[in-house]
Protein backbone atom coordinates (compact mmCIF):
# COMPACT_ATOMS: atom_id res chain seq x y z
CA UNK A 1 117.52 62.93 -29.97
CA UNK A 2 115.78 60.61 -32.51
CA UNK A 3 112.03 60.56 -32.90
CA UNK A 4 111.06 57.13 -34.15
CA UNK A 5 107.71 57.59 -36.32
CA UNK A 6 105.31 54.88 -36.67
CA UNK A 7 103.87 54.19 -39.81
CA UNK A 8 100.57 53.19 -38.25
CA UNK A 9 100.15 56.58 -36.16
CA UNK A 10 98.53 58.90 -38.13
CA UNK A 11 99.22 62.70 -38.22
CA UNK A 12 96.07 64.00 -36.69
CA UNK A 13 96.34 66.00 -33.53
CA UNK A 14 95.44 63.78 -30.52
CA UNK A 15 92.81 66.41 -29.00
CA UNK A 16 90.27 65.69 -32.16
CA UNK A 17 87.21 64.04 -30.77
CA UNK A 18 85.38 61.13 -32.09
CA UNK A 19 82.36 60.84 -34.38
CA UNK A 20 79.11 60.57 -32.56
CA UNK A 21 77.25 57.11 -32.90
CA UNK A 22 74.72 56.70 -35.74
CA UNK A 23 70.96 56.83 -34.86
CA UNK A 24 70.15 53.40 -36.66
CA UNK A 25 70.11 51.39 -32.96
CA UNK A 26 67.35 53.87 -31.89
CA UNK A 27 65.54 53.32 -35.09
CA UNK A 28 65.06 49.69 -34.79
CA UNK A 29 63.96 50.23 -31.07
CA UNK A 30 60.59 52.04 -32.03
CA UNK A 31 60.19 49.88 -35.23
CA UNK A 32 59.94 47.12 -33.53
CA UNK A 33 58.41 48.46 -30.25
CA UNK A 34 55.71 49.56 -32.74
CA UNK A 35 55.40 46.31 -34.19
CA UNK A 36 54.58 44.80 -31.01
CA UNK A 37 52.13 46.91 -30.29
CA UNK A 38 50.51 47.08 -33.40
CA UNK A 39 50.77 42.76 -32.86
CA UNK A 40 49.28 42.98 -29.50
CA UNK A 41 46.56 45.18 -29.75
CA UNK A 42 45.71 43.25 -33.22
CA UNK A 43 45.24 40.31 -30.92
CA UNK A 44 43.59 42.11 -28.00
CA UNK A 45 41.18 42.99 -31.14
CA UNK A 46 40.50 39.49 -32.43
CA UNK A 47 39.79 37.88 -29.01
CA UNK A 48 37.19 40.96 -28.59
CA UNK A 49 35.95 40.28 -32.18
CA UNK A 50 35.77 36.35 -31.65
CA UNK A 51 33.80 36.58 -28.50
CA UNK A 52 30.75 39.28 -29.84
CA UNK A 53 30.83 36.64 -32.76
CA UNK A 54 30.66 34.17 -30.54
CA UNK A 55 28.01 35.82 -27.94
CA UNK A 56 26.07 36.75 -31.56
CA UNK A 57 26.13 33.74 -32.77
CA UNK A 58 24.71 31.96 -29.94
CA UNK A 59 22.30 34.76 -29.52
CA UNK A 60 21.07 34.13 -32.73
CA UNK A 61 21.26 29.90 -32.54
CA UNK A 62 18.84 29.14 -30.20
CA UNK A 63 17.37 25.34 -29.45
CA UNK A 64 13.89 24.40 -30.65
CA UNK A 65 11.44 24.31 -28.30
CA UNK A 66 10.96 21.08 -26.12
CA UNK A 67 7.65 19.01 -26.86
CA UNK A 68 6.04 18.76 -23.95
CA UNK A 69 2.65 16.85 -22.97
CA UNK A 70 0.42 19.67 -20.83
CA UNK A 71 -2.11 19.21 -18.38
CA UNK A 72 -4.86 21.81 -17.27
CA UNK A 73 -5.00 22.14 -12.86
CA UNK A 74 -8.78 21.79 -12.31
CA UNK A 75 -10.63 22.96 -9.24
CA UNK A 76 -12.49 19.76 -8.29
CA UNK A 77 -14.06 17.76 -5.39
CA UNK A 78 -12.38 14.58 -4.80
CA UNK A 79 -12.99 12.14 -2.75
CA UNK A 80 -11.75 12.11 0.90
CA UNK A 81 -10.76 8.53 1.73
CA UNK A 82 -8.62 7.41 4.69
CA UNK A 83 -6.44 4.74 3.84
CA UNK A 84 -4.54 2.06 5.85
CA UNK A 85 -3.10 -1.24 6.03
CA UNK A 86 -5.08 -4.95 7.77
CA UNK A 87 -5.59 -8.01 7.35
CA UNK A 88 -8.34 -10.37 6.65
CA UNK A 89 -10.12 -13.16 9.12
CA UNK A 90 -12.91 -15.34 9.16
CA UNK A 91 -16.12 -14.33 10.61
CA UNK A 92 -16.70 -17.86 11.88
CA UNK A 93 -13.31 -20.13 11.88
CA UNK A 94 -12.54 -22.94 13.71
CA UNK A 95 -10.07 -26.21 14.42
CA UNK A 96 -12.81 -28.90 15.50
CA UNK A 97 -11.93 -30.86 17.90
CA UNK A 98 -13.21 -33.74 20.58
CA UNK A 99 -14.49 -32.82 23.53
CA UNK A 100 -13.04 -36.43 25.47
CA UNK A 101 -10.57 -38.90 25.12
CA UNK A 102 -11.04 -41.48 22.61
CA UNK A 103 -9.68 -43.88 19.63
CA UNK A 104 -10.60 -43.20 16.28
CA UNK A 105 -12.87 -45.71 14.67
CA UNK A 106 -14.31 -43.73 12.03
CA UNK A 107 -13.47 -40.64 9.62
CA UNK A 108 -16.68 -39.09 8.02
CA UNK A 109 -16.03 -36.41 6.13
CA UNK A 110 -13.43 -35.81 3.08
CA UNK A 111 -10.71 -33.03 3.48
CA UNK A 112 -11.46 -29.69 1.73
CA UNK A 113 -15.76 -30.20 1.10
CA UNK A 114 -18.36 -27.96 2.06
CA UNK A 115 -19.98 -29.42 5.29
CA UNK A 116 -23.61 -28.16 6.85
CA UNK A 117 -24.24 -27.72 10.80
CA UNK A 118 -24.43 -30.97 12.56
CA UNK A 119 -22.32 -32.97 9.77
CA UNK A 120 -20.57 -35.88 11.48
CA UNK A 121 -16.87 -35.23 10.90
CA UNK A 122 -15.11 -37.98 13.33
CA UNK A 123 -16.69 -41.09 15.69
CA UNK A 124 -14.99 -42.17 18.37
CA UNK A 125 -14.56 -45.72 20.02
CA UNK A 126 -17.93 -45.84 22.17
CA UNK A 127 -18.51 -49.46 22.56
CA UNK A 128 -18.76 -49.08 26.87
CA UNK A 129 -20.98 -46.20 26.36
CA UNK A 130 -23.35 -47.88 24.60
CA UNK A 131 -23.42 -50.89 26.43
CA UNK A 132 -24.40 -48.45 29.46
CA UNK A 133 -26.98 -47.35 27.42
CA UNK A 134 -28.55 -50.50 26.85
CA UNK A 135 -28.24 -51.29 30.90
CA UNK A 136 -29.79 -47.73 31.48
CA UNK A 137 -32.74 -48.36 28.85
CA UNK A 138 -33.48 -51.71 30.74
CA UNK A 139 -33.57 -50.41 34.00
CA UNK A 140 -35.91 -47.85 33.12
CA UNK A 141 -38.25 -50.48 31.27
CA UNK A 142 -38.35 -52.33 34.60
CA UNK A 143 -38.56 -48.72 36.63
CA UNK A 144 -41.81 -48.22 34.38
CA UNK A 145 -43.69 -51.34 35.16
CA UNK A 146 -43.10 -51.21 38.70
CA UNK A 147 -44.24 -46.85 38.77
CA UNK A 148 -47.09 -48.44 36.90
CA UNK A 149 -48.30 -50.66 39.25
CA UNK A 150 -47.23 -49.12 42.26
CA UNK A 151 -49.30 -46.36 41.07
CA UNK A 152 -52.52 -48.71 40.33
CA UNK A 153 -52.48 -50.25 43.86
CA UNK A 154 -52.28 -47.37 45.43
CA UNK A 155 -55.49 -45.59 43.64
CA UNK A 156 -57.48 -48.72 44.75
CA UNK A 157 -55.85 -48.33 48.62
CA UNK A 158 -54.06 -52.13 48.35
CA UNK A 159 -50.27 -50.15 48.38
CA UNK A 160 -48.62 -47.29 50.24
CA UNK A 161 -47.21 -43.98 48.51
CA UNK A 162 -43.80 -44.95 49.77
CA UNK A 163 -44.19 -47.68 47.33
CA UNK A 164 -45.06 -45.18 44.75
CA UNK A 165 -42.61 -42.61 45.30
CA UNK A 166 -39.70 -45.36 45.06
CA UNK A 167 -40.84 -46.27 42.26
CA UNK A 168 -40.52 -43.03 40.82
CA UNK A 169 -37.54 -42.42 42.11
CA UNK A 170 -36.11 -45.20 40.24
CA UNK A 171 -37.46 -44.77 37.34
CA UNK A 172 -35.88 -41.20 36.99
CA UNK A 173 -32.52 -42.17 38.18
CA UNK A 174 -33.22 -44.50 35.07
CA UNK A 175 -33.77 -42.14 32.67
CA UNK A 176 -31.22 -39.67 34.37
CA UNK A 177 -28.45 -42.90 33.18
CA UNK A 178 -29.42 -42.88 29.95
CA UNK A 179 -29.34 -38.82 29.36
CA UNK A 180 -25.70 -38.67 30.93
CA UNK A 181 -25.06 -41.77 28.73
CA UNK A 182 -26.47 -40.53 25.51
CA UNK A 183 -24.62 -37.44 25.84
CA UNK A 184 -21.28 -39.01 26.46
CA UNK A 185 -22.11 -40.97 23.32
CA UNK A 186 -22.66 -37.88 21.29
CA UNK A 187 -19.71 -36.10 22.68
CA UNK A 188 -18.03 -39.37 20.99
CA UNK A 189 -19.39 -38.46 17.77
CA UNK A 190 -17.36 -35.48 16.83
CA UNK A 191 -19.91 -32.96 14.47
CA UNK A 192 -19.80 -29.58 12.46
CA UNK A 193 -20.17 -26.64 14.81
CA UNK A 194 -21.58 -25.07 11.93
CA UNK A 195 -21.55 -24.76 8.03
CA UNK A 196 -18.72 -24.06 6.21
CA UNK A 197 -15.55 -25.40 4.34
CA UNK A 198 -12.84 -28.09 5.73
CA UNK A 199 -9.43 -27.60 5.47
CA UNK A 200 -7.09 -30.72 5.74
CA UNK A 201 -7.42 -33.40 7.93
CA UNK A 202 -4.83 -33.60 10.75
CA UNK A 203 -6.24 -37.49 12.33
CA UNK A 204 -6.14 -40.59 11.28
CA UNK A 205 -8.19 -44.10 11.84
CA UNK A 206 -6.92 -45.68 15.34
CA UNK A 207 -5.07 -42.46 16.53
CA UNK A 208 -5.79 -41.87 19.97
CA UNK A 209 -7.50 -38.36 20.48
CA UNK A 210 -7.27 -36.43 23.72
CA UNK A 211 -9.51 -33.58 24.61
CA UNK A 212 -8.70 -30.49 22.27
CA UNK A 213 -6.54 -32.26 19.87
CA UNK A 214 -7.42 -30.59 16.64
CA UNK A 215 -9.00 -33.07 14.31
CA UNK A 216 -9.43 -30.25 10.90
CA UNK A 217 -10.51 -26.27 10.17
CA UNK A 218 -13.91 -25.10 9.56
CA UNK A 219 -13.67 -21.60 7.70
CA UNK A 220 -16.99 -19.87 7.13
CA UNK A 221 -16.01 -17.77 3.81
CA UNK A 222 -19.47 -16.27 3.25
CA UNK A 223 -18.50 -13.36 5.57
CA UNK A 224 -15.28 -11.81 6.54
CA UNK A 225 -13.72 -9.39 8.65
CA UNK A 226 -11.01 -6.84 7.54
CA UNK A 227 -8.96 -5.46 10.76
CA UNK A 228 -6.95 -2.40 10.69
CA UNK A 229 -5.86 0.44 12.51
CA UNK A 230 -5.80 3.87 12.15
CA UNK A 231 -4.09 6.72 13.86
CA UNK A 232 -5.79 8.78 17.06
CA UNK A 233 -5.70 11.93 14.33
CA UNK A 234 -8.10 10.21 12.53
CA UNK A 235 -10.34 8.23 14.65
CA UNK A 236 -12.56 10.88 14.73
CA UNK A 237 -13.45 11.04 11.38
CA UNK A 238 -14.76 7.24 11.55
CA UNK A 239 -18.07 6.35 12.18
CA UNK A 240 -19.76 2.66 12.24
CA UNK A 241 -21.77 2.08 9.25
CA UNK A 242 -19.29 3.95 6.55
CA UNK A 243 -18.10 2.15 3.60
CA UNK A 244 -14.72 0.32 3.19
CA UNK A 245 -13.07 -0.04 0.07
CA UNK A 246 -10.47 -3.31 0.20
CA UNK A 247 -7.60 -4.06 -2.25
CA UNK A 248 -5.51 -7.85 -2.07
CA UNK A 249 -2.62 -8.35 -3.92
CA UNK A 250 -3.88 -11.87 -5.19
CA UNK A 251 -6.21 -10.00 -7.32
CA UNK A 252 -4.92 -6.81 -8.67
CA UNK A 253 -7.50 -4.27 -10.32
CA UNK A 254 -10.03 -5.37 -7.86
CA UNK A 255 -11.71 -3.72 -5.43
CA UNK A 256 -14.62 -5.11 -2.54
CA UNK A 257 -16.51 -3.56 -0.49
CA UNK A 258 -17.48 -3.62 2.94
CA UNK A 259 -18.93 -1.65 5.98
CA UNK A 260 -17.61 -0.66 9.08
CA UNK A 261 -19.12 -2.57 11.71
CA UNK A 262 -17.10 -2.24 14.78
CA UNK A 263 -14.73 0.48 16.21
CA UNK A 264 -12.80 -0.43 19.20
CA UNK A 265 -14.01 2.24 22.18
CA UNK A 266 -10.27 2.52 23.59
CA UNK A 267 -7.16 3.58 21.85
CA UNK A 268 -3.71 1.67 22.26
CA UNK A 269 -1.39 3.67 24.77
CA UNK A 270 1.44 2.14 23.37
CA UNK A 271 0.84 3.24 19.40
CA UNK A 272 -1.89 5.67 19.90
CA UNK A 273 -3.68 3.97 16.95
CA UNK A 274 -7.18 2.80 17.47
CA UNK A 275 -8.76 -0.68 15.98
CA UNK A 276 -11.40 -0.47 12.88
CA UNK A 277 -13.56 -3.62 11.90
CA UNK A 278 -15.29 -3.50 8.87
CA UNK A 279 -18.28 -6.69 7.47
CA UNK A 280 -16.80 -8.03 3.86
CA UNK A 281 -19.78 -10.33 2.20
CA UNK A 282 -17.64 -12.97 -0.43
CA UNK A 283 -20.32 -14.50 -2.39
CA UNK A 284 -17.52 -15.94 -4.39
CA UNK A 285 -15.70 -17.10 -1.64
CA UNK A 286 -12.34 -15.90 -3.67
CA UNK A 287 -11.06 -13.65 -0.03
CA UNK A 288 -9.45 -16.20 2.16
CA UNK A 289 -9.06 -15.36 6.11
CA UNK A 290 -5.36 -14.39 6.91
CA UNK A 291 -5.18 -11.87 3.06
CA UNK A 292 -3.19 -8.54 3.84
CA UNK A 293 -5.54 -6.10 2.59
CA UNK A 294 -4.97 -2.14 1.81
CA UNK A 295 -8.40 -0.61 2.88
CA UNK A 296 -9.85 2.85 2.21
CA UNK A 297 -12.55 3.88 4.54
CA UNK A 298 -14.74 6.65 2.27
CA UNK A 299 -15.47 9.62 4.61
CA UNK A 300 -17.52 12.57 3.34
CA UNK A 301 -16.87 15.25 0.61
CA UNK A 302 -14.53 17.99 0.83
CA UNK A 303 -14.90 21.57 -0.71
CA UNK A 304 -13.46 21.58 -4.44
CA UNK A 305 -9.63 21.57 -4.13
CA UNK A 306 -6.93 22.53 -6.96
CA UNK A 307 -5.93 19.20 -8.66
CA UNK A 308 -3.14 18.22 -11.52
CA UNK A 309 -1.81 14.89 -12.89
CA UNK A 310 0.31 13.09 -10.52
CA UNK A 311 2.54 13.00 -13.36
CA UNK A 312 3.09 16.32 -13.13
CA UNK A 313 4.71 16.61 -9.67
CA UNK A 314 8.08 16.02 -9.20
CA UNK A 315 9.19 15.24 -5.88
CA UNK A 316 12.44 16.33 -4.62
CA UNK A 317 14.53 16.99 -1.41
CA UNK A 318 14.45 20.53 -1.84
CA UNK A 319 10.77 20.39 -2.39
CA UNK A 320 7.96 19.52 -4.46
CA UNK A 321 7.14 21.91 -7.85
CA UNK A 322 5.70 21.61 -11.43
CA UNK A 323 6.44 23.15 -14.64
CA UNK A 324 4.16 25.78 -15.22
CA UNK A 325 3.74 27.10 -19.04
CA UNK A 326 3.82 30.73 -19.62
CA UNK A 327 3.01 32.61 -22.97
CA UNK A 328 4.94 35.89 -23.40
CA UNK A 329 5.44 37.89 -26.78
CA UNK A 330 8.52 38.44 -28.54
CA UNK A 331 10.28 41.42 -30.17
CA UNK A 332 8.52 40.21 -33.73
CA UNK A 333 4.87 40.01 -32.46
CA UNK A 334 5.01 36.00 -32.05
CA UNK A 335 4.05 34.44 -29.15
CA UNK A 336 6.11 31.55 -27.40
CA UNK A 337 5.62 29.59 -24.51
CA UNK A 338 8.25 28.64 -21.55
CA UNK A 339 8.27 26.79 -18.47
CA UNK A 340 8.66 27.98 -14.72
CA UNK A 341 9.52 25.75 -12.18
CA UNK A 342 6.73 26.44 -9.26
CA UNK A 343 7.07 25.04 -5.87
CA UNK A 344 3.80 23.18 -4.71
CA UNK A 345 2.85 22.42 -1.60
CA UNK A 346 0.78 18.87 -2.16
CA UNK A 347 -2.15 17.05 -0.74
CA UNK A 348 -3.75 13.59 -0.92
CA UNK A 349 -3.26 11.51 -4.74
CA UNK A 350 -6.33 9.91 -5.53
CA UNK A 351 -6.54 8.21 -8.50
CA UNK A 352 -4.07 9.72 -10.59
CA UNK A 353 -4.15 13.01 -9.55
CA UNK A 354 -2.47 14.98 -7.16
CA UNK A 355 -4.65 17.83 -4.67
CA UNK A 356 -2.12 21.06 -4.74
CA UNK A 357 -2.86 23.29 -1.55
CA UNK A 358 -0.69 26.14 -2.65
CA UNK A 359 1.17 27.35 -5.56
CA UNK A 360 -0.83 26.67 -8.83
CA UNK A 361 -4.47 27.82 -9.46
CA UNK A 362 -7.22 26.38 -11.52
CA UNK A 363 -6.55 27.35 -15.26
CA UNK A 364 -2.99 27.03 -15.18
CA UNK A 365 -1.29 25.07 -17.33
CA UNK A 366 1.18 22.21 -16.49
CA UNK A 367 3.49 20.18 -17.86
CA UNK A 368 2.27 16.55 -17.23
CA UNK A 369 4.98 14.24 -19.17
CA UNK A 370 8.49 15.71 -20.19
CA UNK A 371 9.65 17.69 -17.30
CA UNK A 372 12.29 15.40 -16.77
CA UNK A 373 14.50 17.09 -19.96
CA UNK A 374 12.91 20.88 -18.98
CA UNK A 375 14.77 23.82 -17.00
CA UNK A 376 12.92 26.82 -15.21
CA UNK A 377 12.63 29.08 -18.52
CA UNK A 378 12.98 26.62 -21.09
CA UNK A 379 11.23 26.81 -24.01
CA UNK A 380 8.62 23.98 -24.73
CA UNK A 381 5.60 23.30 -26.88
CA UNK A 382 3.36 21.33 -26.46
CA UNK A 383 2.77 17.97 -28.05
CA UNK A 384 -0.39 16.22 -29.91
CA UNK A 385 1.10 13.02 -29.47
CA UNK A 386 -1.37 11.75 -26.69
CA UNK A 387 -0.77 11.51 -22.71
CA UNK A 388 0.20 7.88 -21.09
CA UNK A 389 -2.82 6.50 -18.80
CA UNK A 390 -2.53 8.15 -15.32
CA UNK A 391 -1.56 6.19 -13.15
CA UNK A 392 0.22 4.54 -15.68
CA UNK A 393 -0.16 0.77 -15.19
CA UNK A 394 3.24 -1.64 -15.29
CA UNK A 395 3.36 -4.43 -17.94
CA UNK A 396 2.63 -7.95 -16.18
CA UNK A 397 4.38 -10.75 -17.42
C-alpha cells in the first residue's frame, strides 16, 4: 500500500489547536467608544457653557430706560356737568302768510332785511273792498244828518222817537259796514307779526294767494331755544333756572350760555327720556334756529375725586389701567424707577382729565404720554421734554 504525501500538508499532528485571536479588535472598541464619549459630553459641555454665557450676557445687557412724560393723580373737585345732545329753534319763527284769497299787486319788503312789528310785507288786490268802503262812509254821512235832526225835532216835540231810534239804527249799521270793510281791507294788506329777520321770498307780483299760502319766514334771532333730552336717571338732578353750557360745530372753541327755562312735567314711555328747554340770548345773532348743539347742563359740586390726564388712560377690552411709576433700590444703592400696569376703574372726563374711582390714589405717579411703547415692569424715566396740551387739539386745515 502506497501513501501518497502532499507537499502542501505539513507534518504537524492534526490534534494541535489554533492560536487564539489577538486583542487589537477589542482595543479599538474602547478607543473609540471613549472617543465618543469624551466628543459627546464635550458637546453636552459647550451647549451648557453657551447658554450661562448667553443667560449672563443678557443678564448683564439690559435696555435703557424708556423716557416717559409723568403726570401726578390729584385729589380735586371737578365739575359735575350732565351732558347731552339737541337742537336749536327760534323763540319766535314764523312763515307769514295771508289770511284771504287774493292777487298780488304789491311786494313791500326786500328778502333777507330786518323788519319791525307792523311792517307791510305784501298788499293784496283790494279795489271792491275799498269801493265798499267809500259806499259805507257815505251812508253813514247821510245816517248822521238824519240822527241829527231826528234827534233836534224830537227835543222840541215836532218828531217821534221812532224817528230817532231809526235813525240810529242806521247810522250804526253804517259804521258797522265800514269796520267789517276796513278790516277786510287790512287783512288784504299782509304785515309783520312781529320784529325780526326775513328769509327769502316765496311770491311773486300777480300770483294768486290763497289763505295760508306762505308768502316768506320771520326768524326772531335775539332769543333761542336749545331742546334736548335727558335720561329718567337723571331728570332728577335738573332743576329750572340752572345754567346750560352749548357747543355748535359751526363755531368750534366756543361756548354760550343759557338757562334752563322749561322741563317737560311727563317723561316719554316709549324712551324713558324726559324733555329739557333751556333760554339762549344771541346778541350777535351768529346761532341760527335748526343748529345741532352738544349742551352741558352745570349741576352742583361733588366731593374732591382722584383725577389724572386723560392721556394717561388707556382703554382696552380687557379693561381700563395706567402705568403707574414705582421707585425701588438696586443691589448697588441706586435707585430706578419702573412701571406697573394698574387697572382703573374710571369716571366722568372733563376737560382733559379723567375722574379714577378706584385703583390709583392722590400722589401717585403716572405715566401721561409714552405708555404706548411701555410693559408692566419696564423700566422708564422720565422726560423734561414738555407734555402735549391736554386735550390735545387736531390741526385744522
Amino acid at each position: 500500500m502506497n501513501i501518497v504525501t502532499e507537499h502542501k500538508i505539513s507534518g504537524e499532528p492534526i490534534d494541535n489547536k489554533a492560536p487564539k485571536r489577538p486583542v487589537r479588535p477589542v482595543l479599538w472598541f474602547i478607543i473609540v467608544g471613549t472617543l465618543l464619549a469624551v466628543l459627546v459630553g464635550g458637546l453636552v459641555w459647550f451647549n451648557y457653557f453657551r447658554g450661562q454665557m448667553i443667560k449672563q450676557f443678557f443678564a448683564n445687557n439690559k435696555p435703557p430706560p424708556t423716557a416717559v412724560s409723568a403726570a401726578e393723580a390729584k385729589s380735586e373737585v371737578v365739575p359735575n356737568l350732565l351732558t347731552a345732545v339737541g337742537g336749536l329753534v327760534a323763540v319766535h319763527q314764523v312763515d307769514v302768510s295771508a289770511d284771504v284769497n287774493g292777487r298780488v299787486t304789491e311786494i313791500k319788503f326786500a328778502p333777507g332785511t330786518r323788519v319791525e312789528a307792523g311792517t307791510p310785507l305784501v298788499q293784496l288786490f283790494d279795489a271792491p273792498e275799498q269801493g265798499d268802503l267809500a259806499n259805507y262812509k257815505a251812508q253813514a254821512t247821510v245816517a248822521q244828518l238824519s240822527l241829527d235832526r231826528a234827534k233836534q225835532l224830537a227835543a222840541r216835540q215836532f218828531g217821534p222817537q221812532a224817528t230817532v231810534d231809526t235813525a240810529q239804527a242806521a247810522y250804526d249799521q253804517a259804521q258797522a259796514g265800514i269796520a267789517k270793510t276796513e278790516a277786510l281791507i287790512s287783512q288784504k294788506l299782509v304785515r309783520a307779526p312781529f320784529s325780526g329777520d326775513l328769509g327769502v321770498r316765496k311770491v311773486e307780483v300777480g300770483q294768486y294767494l290763497t289763505a295760508g299760502t306762505a308768502i316768506v319766514s320771520l326768524t326772531d334771532l335775539s332769543e333761542l331755544w336749545a331742546n334736548f333730552t335727558v335720561t329718567e336717571k337723571d331728570s332728577g338732578s335738573l332743576k329750572v333756572g340752572q345754567t346750560v353750557k352749548l357747543k355748535v360745530d359751526a363755531y368750534p372753541g366756543r361756548i354760550f350760555e343759557g338757562k334752563i327755562t322749561t322741563i317737560e312735567p311727563q317723561i316719554s314711555t316709549d324712551t324713558r327720556n324726559i324733555r329739557v328747554q333751556a333760554t339762549i340770548a344771541n346778541p350777535e345773532k351768529i346761532l341760527k334756529p335748526g343748529m345741532f348743539v352738544t349742551t352741558t347742563v352745570v349741576l352742583p359740586d361733588k366731593p374732591a375725586v382722584i383725577t389724572v390726564p386723560e392721556t394717561a388712560v388707556d382703554y382696552t377690552l380687557y379693561g381700563d389701567s395706567v402705568f403707574v411709576i414705582t421707585e425701588k433700590k438696586e443691589a448697588d444703592g441706586k435707585t430706578s424707577l419702573s412701571a406697573v400696569r394698574t387697572f382703573v376703574q374710571t369716571g366722568n372726563r372733563v376737560e382733559g382729565r379723567v375722574e379714577i374711582i378706584k385703583g390709583v390714589k392722590a400722589g401717585d405717579k403716572v405715566v401721561a404720554v409714552g405708555q404706548l411703547k411701555l410693559q408692566s415692569g419696564a423700566a422708564v424715566s422720565i422726560s423734561t421734554d414738555p407734555a402735549p396740551q391736554i386735550p390735545a387739539q387736531p390741526p385744522r386745515y
